[in-house]
N, C-alpha and C. Protein backbone atom coordinates (compact mmCIF):
# COMPACT_ATOMS: atom_id res chain seq x y z
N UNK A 1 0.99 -10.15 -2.19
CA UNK A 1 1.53 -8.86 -2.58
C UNK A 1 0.83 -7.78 -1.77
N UNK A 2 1.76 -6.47 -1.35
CA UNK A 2 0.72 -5.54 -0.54
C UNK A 2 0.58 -4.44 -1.23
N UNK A 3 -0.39 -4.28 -0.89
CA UNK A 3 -1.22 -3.00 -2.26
C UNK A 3 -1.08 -1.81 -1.44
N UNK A 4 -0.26 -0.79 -2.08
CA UNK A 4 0.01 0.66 -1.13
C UNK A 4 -0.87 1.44 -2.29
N UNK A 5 -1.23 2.63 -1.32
CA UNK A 5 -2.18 3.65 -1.91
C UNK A 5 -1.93 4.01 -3.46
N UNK A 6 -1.29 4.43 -3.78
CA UNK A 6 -0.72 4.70 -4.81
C UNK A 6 -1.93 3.97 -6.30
N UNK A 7 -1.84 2.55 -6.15
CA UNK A 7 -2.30 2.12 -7.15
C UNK A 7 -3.49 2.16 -7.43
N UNK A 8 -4.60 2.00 -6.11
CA UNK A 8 -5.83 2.19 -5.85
C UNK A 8 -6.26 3.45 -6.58
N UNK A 9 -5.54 4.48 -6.00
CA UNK A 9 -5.96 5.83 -6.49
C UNK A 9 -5.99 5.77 -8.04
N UNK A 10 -4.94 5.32 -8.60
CA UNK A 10 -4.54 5.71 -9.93
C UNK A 10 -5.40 4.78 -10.38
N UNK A 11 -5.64 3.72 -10.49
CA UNK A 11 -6.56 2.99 -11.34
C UNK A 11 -8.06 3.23 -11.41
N UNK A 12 -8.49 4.57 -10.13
CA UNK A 12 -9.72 4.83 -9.92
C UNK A 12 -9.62 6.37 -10.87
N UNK A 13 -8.54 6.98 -11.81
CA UNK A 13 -8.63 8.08 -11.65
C UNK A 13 -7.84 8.17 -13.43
N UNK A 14 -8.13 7.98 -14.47
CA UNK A 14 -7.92 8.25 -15.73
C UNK A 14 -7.02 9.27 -16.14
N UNK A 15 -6.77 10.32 -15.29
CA UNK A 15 -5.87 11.46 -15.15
C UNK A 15 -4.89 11.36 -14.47
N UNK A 16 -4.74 10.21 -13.64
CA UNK A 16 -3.52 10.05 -12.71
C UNK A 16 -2.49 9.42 -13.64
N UNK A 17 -1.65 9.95 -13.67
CA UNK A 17 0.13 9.89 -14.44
C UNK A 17 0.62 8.45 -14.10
N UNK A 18 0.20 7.83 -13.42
CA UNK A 18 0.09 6.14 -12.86
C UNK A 18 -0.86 5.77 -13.56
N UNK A 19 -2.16 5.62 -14.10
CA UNK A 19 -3.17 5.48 -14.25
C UNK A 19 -2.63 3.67 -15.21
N UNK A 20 -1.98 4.33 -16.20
CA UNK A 20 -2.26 3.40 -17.55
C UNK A 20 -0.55 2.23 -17.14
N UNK A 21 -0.04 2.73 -16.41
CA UNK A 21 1.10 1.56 -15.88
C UNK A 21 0.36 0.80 -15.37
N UNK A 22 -0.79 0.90 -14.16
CA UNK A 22 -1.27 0.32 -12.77
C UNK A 22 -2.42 -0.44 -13.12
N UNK A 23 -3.05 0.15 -14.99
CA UNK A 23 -4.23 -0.63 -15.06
C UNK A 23 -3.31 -1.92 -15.73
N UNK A 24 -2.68 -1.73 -16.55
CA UNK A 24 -1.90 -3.12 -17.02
C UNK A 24 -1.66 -4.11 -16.11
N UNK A 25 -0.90 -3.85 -14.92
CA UNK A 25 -0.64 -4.36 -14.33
C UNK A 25 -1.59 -5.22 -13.14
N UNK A 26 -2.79 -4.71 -12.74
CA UNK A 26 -3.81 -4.80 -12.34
C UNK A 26 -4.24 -6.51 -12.53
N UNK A 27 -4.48 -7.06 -14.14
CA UNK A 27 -4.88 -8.01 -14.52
C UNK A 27 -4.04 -9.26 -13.49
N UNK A 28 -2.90 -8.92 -13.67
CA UNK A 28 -1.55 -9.94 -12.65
C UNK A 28 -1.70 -10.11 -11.40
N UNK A 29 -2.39 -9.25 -10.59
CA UNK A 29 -1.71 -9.07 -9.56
C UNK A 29 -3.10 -9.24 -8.63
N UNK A 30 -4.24 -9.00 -9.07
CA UNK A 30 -5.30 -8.46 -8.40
C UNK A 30 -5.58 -9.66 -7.40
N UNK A 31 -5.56 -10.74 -7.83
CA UNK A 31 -5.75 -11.51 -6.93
C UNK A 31 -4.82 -12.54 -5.92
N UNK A 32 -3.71 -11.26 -6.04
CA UNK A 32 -2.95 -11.88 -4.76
C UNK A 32 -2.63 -10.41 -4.12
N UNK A 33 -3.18 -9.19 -4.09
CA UNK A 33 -3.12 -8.47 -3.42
C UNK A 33 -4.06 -8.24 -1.52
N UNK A 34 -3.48 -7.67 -0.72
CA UNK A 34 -3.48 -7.80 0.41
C UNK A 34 -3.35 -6.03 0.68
N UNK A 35 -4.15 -5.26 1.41
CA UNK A 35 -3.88 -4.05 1.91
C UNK A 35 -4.28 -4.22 3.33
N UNK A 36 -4.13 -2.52 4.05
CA UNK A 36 -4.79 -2.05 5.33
C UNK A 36 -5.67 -1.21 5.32
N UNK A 37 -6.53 -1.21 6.56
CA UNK A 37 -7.38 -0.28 7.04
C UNK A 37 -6.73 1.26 6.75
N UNK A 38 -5.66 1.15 7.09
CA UNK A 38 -5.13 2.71 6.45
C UNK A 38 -4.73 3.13 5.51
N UNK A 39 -4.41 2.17 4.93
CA UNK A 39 -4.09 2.36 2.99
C UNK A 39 -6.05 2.97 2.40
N UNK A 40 -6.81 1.90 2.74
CA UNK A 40 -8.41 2.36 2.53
C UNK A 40 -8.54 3.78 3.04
N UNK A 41 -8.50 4.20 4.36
CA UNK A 41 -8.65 5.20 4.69
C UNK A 41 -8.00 6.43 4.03
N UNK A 42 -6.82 6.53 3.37
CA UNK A 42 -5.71 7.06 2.95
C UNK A 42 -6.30 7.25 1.23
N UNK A 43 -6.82 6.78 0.98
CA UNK A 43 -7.24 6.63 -0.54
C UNK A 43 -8.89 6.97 -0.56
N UNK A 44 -9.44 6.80 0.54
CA UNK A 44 -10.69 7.86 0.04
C UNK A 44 -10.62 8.67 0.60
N UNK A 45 -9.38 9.32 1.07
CA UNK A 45 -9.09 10.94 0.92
C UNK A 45 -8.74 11.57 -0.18
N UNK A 46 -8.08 10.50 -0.98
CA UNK A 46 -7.60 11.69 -2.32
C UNK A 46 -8.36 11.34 -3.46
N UNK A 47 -9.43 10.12 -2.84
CA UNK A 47 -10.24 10.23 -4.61
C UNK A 47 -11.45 11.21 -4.30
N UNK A 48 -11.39 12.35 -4.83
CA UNK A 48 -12.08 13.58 -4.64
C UNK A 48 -13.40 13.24 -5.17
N UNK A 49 -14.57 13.84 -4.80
CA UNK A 49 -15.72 13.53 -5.17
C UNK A 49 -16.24 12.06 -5.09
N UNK A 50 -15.59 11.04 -4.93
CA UNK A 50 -16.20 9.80 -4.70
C UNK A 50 -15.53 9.01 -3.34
N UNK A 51 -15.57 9.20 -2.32
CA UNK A 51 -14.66 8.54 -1.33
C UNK A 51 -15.36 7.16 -1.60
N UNK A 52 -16.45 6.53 -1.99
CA UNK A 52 -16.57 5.23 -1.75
C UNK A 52 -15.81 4.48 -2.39
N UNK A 53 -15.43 5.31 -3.80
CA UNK A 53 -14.68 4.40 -5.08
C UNK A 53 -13.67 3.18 -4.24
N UNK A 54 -12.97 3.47 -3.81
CA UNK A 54 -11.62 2.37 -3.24
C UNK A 54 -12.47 1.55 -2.72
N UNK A 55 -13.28 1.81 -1.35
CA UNK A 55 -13.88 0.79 -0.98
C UNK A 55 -14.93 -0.53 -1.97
N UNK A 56 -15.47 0.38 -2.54
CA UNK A 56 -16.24 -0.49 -3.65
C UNK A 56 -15.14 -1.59 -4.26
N UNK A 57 -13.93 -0.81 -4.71
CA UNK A 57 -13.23 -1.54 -5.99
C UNK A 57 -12.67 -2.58 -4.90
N UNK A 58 -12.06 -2.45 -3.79
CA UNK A 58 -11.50 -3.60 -3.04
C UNK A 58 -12.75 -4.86 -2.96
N UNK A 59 -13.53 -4.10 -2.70
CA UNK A 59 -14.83 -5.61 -2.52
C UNK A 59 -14.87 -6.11 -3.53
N UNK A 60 -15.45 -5.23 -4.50
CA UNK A 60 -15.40 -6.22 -5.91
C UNK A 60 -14.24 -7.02 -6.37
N UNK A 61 -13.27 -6.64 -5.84
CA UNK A 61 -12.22 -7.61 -6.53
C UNK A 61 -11.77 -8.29 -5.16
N UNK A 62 -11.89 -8.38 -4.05
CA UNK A 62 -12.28 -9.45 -3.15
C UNK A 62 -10.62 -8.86 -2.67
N UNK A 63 -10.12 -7.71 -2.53
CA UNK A 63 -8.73 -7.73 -1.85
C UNK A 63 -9.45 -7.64 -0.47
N UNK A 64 -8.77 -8.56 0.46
CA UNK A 64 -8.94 -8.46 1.66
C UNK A 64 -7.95 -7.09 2.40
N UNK A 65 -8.89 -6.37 3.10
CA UNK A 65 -8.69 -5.38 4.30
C UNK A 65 -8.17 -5.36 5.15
N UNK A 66 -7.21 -5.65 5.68
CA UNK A 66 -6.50 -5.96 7.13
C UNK A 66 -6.47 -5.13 8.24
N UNK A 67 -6.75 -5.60 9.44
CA UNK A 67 -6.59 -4.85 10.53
C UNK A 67 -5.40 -5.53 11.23
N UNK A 68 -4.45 -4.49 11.74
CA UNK A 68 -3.34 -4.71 12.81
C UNK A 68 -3.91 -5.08 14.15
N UNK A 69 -2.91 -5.52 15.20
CA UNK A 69 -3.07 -5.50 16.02
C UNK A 69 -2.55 -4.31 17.03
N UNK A 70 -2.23 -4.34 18.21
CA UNK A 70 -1.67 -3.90 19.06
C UNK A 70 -0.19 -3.77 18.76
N UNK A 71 -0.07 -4.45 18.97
CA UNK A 71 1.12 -5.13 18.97
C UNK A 71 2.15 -4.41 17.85
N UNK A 72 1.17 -4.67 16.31
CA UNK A 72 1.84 -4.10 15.12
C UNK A 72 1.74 -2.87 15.43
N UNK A 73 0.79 -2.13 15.81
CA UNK A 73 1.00 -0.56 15.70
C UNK A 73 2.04 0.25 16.68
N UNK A 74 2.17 -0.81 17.59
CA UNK A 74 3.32 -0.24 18.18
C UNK A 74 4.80 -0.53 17.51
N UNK A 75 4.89 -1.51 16.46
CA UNK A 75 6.38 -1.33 15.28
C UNK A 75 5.53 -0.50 14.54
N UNK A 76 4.54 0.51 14.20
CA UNK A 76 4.32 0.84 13.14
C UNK A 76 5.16 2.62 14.10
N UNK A 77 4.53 2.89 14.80
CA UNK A 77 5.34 3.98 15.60
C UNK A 77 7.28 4.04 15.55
N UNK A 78 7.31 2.54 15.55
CA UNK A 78 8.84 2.52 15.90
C UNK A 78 9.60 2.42 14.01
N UNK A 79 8.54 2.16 13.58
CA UNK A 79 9.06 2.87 11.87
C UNK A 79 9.05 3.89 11.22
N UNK A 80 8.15 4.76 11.77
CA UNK A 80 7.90 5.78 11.61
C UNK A 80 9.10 6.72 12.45
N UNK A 81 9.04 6.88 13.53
CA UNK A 81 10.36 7.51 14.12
C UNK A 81 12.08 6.85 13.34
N UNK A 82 11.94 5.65 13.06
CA UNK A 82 13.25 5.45 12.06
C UNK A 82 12.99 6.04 10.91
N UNK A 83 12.23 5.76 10.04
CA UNK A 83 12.14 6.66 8.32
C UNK A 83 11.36 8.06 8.88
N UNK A 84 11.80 9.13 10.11
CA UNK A 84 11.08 10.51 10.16
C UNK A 84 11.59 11.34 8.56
N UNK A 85 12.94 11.03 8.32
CA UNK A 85 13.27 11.92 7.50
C UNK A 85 12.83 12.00 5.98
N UNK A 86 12.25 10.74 5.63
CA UNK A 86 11.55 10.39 4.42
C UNK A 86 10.08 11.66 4.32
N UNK A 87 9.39 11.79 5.12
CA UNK A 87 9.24 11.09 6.06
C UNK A 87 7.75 9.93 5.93
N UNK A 88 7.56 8.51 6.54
CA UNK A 88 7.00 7.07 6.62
C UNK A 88 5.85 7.85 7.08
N UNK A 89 4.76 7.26 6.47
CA UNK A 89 3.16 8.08 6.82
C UNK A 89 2.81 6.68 7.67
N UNK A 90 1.49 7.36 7.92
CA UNK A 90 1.30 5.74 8.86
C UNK A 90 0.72 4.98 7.88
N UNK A 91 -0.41 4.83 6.95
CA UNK A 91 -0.22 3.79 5.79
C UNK A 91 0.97 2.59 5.31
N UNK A 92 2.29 3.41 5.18
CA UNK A 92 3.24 2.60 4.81
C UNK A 92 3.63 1.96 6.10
N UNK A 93 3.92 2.48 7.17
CA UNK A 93 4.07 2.09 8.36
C UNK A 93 3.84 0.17 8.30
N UNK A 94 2.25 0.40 8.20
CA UNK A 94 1.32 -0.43 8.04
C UNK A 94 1.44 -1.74 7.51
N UNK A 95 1.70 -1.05 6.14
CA UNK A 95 2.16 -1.83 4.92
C UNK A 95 3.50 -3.14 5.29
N UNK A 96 4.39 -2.19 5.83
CA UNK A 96 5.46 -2.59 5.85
C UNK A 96 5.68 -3.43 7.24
N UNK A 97 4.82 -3.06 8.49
CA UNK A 97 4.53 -3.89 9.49
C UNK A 97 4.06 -5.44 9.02
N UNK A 98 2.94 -5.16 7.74
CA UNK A 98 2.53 -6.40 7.23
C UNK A 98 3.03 -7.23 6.49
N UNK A 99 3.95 -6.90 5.24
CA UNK A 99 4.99 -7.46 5.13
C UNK A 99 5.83 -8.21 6.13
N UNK A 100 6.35 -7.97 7.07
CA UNK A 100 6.72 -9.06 8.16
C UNK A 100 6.11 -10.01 8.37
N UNK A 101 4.78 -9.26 8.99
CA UNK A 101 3.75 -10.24 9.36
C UNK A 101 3.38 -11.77 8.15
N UNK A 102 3.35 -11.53 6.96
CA UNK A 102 3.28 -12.20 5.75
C UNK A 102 4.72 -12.80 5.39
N UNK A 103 5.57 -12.34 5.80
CA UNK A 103 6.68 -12.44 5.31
C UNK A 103 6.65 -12.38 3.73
N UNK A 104 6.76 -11.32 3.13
CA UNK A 104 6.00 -10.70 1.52
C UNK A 104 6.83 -9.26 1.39
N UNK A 105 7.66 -9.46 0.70
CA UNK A 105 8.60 -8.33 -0.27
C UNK A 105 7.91 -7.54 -1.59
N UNK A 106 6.72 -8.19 -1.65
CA UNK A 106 6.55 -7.47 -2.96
C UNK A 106 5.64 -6.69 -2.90
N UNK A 107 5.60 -5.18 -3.07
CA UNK A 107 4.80 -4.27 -2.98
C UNK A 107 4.28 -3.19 -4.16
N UNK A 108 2.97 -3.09 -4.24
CA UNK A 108 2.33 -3.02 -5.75
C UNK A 108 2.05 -1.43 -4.80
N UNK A 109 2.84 -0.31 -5.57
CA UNK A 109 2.95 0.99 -5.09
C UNK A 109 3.82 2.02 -6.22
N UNK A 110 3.14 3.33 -6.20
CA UNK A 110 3.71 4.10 -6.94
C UNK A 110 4.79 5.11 -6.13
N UNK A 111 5.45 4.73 -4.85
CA UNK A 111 5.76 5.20 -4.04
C UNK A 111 7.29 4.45 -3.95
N UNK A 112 8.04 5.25 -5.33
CA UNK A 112 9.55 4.78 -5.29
C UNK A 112 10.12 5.39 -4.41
N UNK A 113 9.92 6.39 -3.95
CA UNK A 113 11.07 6.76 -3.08
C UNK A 113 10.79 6.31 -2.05
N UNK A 114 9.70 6.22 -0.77
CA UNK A 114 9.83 5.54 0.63
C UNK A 114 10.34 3.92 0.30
N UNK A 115 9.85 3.18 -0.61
CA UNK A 115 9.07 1.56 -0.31
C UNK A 115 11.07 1.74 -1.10
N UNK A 116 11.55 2.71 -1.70
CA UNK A 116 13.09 2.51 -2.41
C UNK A 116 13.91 1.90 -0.76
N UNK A 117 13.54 2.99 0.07
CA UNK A 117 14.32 2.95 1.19
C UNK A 117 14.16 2.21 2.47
N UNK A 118 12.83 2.28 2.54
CA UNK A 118 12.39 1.07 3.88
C UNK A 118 12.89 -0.03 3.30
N UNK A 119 12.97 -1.06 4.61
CA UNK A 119 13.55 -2.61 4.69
C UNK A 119 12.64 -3.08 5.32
N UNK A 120 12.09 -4.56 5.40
CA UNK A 120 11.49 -5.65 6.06
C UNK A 120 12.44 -5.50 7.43
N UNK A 121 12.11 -6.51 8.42
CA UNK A 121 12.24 -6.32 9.83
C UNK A 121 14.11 -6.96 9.15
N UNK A 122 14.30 -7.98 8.42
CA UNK A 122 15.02 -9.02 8.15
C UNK A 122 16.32 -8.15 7.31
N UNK A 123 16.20 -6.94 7.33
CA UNK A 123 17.21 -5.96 6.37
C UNK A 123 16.47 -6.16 4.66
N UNK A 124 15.76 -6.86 4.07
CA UNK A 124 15.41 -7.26 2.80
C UNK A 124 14.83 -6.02 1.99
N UNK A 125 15.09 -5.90 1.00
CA UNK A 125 14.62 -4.65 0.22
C UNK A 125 13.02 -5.37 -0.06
N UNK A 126 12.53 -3.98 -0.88
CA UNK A 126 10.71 -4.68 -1.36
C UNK A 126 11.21 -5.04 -3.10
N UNK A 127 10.73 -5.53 -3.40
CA UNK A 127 10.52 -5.59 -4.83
C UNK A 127 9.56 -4.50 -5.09
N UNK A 128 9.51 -3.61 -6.14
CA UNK A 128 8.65 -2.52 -6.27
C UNK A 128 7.74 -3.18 -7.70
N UNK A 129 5.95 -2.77 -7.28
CA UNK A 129 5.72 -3.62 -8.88
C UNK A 129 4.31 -2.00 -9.11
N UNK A 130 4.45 -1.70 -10.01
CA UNK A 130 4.85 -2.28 -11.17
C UNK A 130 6.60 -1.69 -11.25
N UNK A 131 7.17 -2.35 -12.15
CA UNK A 131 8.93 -2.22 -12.09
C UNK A 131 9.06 -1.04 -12.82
């Protein structure tokens, strides 16, 4: 499963309007989640006052970090210029480059409207979790 910013934040943050969907869901999922270097990066920007929080919580719960290649970041450019009008940050870019790469539809994100509209390379919608 690929873990988009969204959930990280909210489960680090008691006030986030996601908070109490994302911790439920959390128990299910935690150990088949998968993120990026830019989802991390992307999330200790908005947890204010603690940027380490995300990083800490990924280690402790052993989600592995992914780095792209070359290769991917150049479809991550060529997704980004297709979803401009959304408009696709480079995080999801990412996300959704990796999904291919995994061949993996299911994405643990509070981000209905992009992950509603992007497709896998294959035309395939994401499954959105929590639902």
């Amino acid at each position: 499963m690929i873990l988009d910013t969204g959930p990280l934040v909210a489960v680090l943050n008691r006030r986030d309007e996601w908070h109490d969907r994302v911790a439920a869901v959390w128990p299910e999922v935690i150990g088949r989640c998968v993120t990026t270097e830019a989802v991390l990066t992307e999330a200790t920007h908005l947890v204010s006052g603690a940027p380490v929080l995300p990083l800490e919580f990924l280690l402790r719960a052993r989600i592995p970090i992914l780095a792209l290649g070359l290769q991917h970041y150049r479809h991550c450019a060529v997704l980004m210029r297709r979803y401009a009008d959304l408009p696709m940050d480079f995080a999801d870019a990412t996300l959704v480059t990796l999904s291919d790469v995994l061949d993996c539809n299911r994405v643990f994100t509070t981000d209905r409207r992009g992950f509603a509209a992007y497709r896998k390379a294959t035309g395939e919608r994401f499954e959105l979790i929590p639902s």
